[in-house]
Protein backbone atom coordinates (compact mmCIF):
# COMPACT_ATOMS: atom_id res chain seq x y z
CA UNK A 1 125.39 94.40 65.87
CA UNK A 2 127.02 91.72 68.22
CA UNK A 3 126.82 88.23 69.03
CA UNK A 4 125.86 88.31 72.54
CA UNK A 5 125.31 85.65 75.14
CA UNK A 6 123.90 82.40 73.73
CA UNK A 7 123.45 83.69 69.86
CA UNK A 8 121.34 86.92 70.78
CA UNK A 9 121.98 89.88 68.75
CA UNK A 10 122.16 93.18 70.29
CA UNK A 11 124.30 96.38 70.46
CA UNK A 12 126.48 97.52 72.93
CA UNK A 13 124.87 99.68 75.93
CA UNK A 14 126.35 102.79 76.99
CA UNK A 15 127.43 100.75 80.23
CA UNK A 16 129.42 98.45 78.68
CA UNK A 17 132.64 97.62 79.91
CA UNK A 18 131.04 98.25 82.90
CA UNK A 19 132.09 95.82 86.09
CA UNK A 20 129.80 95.92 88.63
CA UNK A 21 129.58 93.43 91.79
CA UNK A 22 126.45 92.77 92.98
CA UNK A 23 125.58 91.57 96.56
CA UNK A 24 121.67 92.81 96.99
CA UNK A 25 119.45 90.23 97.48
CA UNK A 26 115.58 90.19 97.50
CA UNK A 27 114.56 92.82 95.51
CA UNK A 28 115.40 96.46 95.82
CA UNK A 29 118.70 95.98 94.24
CA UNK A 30 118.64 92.84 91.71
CA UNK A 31 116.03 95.19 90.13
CA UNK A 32 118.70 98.05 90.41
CA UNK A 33 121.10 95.79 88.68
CA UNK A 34 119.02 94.18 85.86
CA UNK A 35 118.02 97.80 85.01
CA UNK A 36 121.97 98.28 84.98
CA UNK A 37 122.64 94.96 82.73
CA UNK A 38 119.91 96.40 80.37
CA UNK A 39 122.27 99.55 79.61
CA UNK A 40 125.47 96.85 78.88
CA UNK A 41 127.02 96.67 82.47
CA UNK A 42 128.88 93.14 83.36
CA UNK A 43 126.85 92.55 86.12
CA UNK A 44 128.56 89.55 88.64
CA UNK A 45 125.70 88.25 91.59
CA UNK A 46 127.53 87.11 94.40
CA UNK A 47 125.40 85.17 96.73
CA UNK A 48 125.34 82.76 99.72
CA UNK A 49 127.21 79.43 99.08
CA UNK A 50 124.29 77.88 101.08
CA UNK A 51 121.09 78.84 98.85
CA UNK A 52 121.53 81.71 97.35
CA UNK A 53 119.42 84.77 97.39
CA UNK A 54 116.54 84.24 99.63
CA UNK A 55 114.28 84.60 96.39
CA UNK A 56 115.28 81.34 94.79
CA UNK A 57 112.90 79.65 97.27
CA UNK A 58 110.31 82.49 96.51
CA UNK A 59 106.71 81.76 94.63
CA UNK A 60 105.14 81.31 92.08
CA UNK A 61 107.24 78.64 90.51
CA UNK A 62 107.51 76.81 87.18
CA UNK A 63 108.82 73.37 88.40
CA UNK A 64 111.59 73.98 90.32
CA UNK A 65 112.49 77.94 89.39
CA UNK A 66 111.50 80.88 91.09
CA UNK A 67 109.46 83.08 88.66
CA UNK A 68 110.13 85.39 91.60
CA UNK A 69 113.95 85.33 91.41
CA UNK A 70 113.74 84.61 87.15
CA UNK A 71 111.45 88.10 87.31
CA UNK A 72 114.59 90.22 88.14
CA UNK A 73 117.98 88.60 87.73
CA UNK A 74 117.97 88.64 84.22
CA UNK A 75 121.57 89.09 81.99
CA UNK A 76 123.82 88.37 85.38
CA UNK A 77 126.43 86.21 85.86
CA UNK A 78 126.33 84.26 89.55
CA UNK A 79 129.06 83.37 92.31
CA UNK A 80 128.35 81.27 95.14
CA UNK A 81 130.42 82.04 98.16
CA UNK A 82 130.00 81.69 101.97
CA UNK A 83 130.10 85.79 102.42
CA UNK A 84 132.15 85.14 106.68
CA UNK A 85 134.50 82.85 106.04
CA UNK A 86 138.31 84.17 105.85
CA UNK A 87 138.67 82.66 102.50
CA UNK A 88 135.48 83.76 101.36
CA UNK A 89 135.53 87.73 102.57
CA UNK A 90 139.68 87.43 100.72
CA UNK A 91 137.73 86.96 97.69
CA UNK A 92 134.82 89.05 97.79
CA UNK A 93 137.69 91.85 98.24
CA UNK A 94 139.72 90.33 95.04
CA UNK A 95 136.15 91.02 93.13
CA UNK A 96 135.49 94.20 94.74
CA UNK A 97 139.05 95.71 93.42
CA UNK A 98 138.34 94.45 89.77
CA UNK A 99 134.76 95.96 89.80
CA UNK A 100 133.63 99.79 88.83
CA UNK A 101 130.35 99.39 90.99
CA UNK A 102 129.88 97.81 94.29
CA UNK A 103 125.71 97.42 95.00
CA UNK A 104 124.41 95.56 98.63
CA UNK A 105 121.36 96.17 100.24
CA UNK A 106 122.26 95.07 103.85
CA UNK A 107 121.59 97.04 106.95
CA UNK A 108 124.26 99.45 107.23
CA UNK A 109 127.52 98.48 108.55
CA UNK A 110 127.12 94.83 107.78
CA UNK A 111 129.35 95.25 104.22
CA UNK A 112 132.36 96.15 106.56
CA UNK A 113 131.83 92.90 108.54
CA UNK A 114 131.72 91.09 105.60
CA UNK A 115 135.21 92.70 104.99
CA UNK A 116 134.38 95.24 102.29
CA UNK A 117 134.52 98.12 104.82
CA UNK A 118 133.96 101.24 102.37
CA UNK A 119 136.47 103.64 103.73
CA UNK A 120 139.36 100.64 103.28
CA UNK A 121 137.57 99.70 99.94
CA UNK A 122 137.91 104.06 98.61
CA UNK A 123 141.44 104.33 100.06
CA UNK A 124 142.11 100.61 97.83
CA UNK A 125 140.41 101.69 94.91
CA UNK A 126 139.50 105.59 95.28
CA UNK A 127 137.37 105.32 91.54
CA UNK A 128 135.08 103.02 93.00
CA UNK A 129 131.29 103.76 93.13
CA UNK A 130 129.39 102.18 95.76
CA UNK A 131 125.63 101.71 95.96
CA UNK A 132 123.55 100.86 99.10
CA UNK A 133 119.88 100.37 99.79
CA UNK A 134 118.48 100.20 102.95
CA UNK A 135 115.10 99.86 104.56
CA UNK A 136 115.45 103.38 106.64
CA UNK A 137 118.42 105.04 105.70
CA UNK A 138 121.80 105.46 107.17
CA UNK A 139 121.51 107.23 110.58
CA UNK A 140 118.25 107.72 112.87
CA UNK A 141 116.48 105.79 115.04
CA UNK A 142 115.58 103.13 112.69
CA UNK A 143 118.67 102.99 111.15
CA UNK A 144 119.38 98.89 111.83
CA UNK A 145 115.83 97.82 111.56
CA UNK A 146 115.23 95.81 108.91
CA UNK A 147 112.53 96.95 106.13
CA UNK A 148 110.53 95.79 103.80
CA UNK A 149 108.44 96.99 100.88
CA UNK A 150 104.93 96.67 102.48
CA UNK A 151 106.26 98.32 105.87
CA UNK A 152 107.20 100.61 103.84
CA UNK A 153 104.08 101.49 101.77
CA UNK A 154 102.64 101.60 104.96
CA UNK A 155 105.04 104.28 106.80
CA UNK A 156 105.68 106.44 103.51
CA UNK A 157 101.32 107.04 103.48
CA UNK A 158 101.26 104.96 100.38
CA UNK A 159 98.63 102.47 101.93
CA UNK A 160 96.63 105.79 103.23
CA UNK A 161 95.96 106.86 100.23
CA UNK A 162 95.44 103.59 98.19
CA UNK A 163 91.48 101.97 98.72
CA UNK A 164 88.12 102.68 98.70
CA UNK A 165 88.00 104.43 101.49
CA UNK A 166 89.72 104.52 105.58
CA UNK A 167 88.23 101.33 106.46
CA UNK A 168 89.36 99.90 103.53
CA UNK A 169 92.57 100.57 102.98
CA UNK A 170 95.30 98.53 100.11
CA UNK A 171 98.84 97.67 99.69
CA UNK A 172 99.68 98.71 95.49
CA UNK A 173 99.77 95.10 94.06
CA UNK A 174 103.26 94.88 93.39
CA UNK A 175 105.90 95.96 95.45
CA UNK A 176 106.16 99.67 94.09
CA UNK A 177 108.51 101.08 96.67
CA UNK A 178 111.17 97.86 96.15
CA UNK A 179 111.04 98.94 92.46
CA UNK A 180 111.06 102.83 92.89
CA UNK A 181 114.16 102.20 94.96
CA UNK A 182 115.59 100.13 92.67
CA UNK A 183 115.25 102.24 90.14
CA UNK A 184 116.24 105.46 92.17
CA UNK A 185 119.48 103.91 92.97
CA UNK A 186 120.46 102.91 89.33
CA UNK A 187 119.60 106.06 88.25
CA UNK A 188 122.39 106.95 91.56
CA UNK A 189 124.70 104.65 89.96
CA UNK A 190 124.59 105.86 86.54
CA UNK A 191 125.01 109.64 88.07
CA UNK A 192 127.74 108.39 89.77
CA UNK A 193 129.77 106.76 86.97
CA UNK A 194 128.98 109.86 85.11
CA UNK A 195 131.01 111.92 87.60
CA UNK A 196 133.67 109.48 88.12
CA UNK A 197 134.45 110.07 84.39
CA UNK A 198 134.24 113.58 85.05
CA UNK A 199 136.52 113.96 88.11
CA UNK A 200 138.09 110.32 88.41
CA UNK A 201 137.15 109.97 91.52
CA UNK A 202 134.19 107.47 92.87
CA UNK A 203 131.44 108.15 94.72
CA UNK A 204 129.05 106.76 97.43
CA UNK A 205 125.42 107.01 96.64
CA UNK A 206 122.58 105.33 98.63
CA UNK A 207 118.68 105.27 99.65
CA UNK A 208 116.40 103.83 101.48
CA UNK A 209 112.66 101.93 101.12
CA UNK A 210 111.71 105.00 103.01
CA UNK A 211 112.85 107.75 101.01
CA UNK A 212 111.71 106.00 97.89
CA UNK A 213 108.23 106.08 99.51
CA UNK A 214 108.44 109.71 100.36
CA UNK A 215 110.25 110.92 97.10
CA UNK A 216 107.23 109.37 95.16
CA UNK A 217 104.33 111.01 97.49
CA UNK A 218 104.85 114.44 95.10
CA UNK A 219 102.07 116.13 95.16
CA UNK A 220 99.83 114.41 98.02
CA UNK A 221 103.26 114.79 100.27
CA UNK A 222 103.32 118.54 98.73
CA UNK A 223 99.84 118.66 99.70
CA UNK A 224 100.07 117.97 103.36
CA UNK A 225 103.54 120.00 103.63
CA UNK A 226 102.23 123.37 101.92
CA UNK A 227 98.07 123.14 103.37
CA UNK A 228 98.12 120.96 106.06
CA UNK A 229 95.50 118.75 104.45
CA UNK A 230 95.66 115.11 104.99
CA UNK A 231 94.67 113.38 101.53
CA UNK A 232 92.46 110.38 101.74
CA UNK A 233 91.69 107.73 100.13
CA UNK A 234 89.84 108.45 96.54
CA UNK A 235 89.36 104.32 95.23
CA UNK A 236 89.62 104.30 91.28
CA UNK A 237 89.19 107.81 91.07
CA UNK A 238 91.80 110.83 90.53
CA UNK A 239 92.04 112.84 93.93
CA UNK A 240 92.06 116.16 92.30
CA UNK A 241 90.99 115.70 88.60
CA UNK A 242 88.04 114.71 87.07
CA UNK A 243 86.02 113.38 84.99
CA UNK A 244 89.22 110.96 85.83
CA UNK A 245 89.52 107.51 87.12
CA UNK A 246 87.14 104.20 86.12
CA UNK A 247 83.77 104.86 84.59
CA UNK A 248 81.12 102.40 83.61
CA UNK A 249 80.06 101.76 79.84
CA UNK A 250 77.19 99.29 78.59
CA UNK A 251 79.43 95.93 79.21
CA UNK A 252 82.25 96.69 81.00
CA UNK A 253 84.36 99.55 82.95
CA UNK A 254 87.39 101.68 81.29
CA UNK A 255 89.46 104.02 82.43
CA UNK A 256 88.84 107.86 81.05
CA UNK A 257 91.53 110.48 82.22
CA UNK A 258 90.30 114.61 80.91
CA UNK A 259 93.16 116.75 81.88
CA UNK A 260 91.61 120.15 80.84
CA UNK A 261 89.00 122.12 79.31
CA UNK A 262 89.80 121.31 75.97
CA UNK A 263 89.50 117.67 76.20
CA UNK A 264 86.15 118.25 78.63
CA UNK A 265 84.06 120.23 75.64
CA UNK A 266 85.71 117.14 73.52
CA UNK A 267 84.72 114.83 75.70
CA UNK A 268 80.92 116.15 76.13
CA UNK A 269 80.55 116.38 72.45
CA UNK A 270 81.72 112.69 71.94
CA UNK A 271 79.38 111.85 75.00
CA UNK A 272 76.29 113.39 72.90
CA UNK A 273 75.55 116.11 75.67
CA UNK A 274 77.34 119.29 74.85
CA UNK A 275 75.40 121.24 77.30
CA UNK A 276 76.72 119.25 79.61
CA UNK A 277 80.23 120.96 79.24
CA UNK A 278 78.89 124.42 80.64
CA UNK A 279 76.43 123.61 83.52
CA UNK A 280 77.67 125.66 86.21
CA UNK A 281 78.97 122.50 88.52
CA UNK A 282 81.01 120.89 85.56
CA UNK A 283 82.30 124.32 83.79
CA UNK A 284 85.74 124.29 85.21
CA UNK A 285 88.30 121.86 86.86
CA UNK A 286 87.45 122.90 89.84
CA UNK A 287 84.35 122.86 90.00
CA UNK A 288 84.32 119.01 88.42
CA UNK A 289 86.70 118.30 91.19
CA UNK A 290 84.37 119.90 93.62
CA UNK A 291 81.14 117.91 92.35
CA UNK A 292 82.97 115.05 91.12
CA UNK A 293 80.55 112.55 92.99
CA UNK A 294 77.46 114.10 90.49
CA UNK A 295 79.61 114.17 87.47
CA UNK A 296 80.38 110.33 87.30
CA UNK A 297 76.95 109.46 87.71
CA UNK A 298 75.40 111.97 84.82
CA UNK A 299 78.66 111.11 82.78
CA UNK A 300 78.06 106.98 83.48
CA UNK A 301 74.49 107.21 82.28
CA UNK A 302 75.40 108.74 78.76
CA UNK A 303 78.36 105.96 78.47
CA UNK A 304 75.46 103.69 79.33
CA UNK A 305 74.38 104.28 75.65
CA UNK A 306 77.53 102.43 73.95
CA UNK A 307 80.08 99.37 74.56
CA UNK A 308 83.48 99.69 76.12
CA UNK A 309 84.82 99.13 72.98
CA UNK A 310 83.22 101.79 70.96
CA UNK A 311 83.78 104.28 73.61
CA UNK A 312 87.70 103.30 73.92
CA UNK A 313 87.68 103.46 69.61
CA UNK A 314 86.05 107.47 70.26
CA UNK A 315 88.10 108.84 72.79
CA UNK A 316 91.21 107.79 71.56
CA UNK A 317 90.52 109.16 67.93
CA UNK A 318 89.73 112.54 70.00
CA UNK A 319 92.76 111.97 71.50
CA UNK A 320 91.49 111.71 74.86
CA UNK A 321 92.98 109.33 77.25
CA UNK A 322 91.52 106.15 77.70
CA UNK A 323 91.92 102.34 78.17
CA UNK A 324 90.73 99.05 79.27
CA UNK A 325 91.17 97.52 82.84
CA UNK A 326 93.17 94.17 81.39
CA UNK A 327 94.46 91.11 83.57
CA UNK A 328 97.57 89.67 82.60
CA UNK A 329 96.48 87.84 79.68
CA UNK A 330 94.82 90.15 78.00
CA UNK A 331 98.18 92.48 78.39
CA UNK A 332 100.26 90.02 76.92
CA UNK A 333 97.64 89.79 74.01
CA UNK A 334 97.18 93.73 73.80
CA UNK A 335 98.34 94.57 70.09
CA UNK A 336 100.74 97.78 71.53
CA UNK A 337 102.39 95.57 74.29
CA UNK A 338 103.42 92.84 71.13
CA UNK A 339 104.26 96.09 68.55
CA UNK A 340 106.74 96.89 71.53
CA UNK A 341 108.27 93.19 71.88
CA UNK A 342 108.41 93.85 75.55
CA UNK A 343 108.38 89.55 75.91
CA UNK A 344 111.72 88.00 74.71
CA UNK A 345 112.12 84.15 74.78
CA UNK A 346 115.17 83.01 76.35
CA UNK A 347 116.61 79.35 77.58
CA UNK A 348 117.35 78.82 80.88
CA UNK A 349 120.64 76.78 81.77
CA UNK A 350 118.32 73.13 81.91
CA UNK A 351 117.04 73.72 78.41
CA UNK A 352 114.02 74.99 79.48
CA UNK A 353 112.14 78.04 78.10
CA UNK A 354 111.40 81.54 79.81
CA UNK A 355 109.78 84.15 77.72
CA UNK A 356 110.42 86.87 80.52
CA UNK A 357 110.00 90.83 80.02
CA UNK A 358 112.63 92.86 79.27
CA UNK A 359 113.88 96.12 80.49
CA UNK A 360 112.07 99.44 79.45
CA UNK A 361 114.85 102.00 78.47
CA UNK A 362 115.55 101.95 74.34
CA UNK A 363 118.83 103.93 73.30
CA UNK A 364 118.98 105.50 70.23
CA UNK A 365 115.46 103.58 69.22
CA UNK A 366 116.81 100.04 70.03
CA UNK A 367 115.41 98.23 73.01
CA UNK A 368 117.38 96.26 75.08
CA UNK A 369 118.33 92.75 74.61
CA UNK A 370 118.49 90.49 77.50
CA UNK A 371 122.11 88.64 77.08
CA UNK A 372 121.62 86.18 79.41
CA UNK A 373 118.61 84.07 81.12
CA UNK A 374 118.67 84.06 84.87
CA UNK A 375 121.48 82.18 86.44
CA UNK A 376 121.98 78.83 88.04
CA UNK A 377 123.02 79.60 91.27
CA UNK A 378 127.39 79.31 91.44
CA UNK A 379 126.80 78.81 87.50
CA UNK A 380 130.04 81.23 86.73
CA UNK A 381 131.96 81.06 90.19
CA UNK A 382 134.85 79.04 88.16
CA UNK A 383 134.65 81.89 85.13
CA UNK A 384 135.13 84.62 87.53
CA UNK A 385 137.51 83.51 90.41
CA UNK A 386 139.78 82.69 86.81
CA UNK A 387 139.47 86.40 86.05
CA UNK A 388 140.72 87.52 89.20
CA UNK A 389 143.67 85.17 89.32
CA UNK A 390 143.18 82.20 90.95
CA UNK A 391 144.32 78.84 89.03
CA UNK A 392 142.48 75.30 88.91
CA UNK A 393 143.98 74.00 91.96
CA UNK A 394 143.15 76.94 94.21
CA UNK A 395 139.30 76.72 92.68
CA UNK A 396 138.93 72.86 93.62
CA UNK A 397 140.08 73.29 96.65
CA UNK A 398 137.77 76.09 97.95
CA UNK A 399 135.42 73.88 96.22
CA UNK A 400 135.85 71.06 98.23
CA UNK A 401 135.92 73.08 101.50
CA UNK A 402 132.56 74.94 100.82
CA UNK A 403 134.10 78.12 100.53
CA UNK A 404 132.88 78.33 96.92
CA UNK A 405 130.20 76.49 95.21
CA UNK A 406 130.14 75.81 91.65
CA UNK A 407 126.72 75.11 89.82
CA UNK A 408 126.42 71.37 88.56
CA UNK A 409 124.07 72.55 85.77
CA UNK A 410 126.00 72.84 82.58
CA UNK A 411 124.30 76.13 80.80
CA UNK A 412 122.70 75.45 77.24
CA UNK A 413 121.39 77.43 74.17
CA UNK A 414 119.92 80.52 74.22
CA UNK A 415 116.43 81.29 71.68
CA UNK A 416 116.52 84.38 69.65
């Protein structure tokens, strides 16, 4: 083990060594990239010399950080820059030929009028990879509109099928497609590098909020595609399984997920009503799915009987799937979620404390170790325009013309 950033121990990811430069802001792509510092990579933020990434002034706050901008920009360093000045653009291209990765999220065609114009950028460096996001994709009619992740729930027929019904109709409480993006494009990324070790040669992958959306739809896309059938909304309930979905006990609701006919006689048995198993409505999976509306109602009058809490200890020693319906405090007080040590305590550059989630890929059965707590904004613009050759002079004088801003905030400890 190593002595990483600030004291923490950890080992060395399978992207280390790594370079990648990182101008997403918002979402999509900081999540991309803290996935990416997870696995070791050296990620560098670059943002705006006049406030940074747009989610620094985000809610909910703690004092005067963004829990918003904290919740994703974990283990990165952070260069502040004015992205259209002369000076500014010479720079971003002195970074871009000392990275492996290039990742933006900007409508496409703005990275080449920022100067980082990808076919001068592959003839330059021809092993680079670069990674773009974008709200609709690359060509099309929608191609320079800008997205975001709750138009895009809406277009992809996320929203259509999320709710109690048509009238009443839900965004997903978080935004899923930013994230499934984000994710889709590390994954992109990681491809990428792979075949750049392969062949030498970098690579240019990319998405879009929309194809996230779609790419996720699976089977309720595959549905419409293959039958013609336009799925509907189906509230806390499984569209095409049941018993499946949220079920009322004596105190309180739980979630109960059968999968077959296996865990259905198991389930009936546990339930006290083994008859129940082979009346002719309930006898198969189709027939559940068919007459699902009946089923909860005889199957919530036997959990009646017994407390959440039994029910949850009798299912799960049957091996059936089931759980609670927690808010956040009772998930950070769940006994699994502390076995796992998903919450790690770090110490932001003022001193104060951030216990913050980390990322959710172990290698070789060791979780990853967040090396560094969110960054000041500008807090390593003197570190890295050193690395690519510039000299104190040249620094304080792009300084003092606003080219470059350097965080005043001197960073401190880090907690184990």
């Amino acid at each position: 083990m190593t002595e990483n950033y600030r004291g923490a121990a950890s080992i060395e990811g399978p992207l280390a060594g790594v370079r990648v430069l990182d101008l997403s802001r918002a979402l999509a792509g900081p999540y991309a990239t803290a996935l990416l510092t997870d696995m070791g990579a050296d990620v560098v933020k670059v943002e705006s010399a006049k406030g940074g990434d747009s989610t620094r002034s985000w809610p909910p706050f703690e004092n005067k950080h963004s829990l918003y901008f904290d919740s994703t920009n974990r283990g990165k360093s952070s260069v502040a820059l004015d992205f259209y000045s002369s000076e500014g653009q010479e720079l971003l291209w002195k970074m871009a030929m000392a990275s492996d990765v290039i990742v933006e999220n900007f409508r496409p065609g703005v990275l080449s009028t920022m100067g980082l114009d990808p076919a001068k950028l592959r003839q330059e460096k021809p092993d680079l990879v670069i990674a773009s996001v974008s709200g609709f994709g690359a060509s099309g009619p929608l191609s320079q509109t800008a997205g975001l992740d709750q138009v895009a729930q809406g277009m992809t027929g996320l929203m259509s099928v999320t709710g109690a019904d048509e009238s009443s109709l839900f965004r997903v409480g978080i935004p899923a497609i930013d994230l499934y993006a984000g994710v889709f494009i590390a994954f992109g990324i990681a491809a990428a590098l792979v075949g750049k070790a392969r062949t030498g040669h970098g690579m240019e992958v990319s998405t879009s909020l929309l194809e996230a959306g779609l790419a996720v739809s699976t089977f309720q896309g595959q549905r419409y595609l293959s039958t013609g059938q336009i799925p509907q909304p189906q509230g806390n309930d499984h569209p095409v399984l049941a018993p499946y979905g949220v079920f009322q006990t004596k105190d309180q609701p739980i979630i109960i997920a059968v999968g077959n006919d296996k865990q259905w006689h198991q389930f009936c048995g546990l339930l006290g009503e083994v008859g129940l198993a082979v009346e002719a409505p309930f006898q198969d999976g189709a027939s559940r799915s068919k007459n699902k509306t009946e089923l909860k109602r005889r199957v919530e009058e036997l959990l009646a009987r017994k407390s959440a809490s039994e029910w949850l200890s009798l299912f799960r020693s049957a091996k059936i799937p089931t759980g609670p319906i927690y808010n956040y405090e009772q998930v950070f007080d769940d006994p699994q979620v502390k076995a796992l040590e998903m919450v790690q305590h770090l110490t932001r550059y003022d001193g104060t404390p951030l216990p913050t989630l980390r990322g959710p890929v172990s290698v070789n059965g060791q979780a990853p170790q967040i090396r560094k707590p969110p960054p000041a904004l500008g807090a390593d613009t003197r570190r890295v325009l050193v690395d690519i050759g510039l000299d104190d002079d040249q620094i304080e004088s792009l300084i003092a013309s606003g080219v470059v801003r350097q965080a005043m905030e001197q960073p401190v400890g880090r907690s184990a």
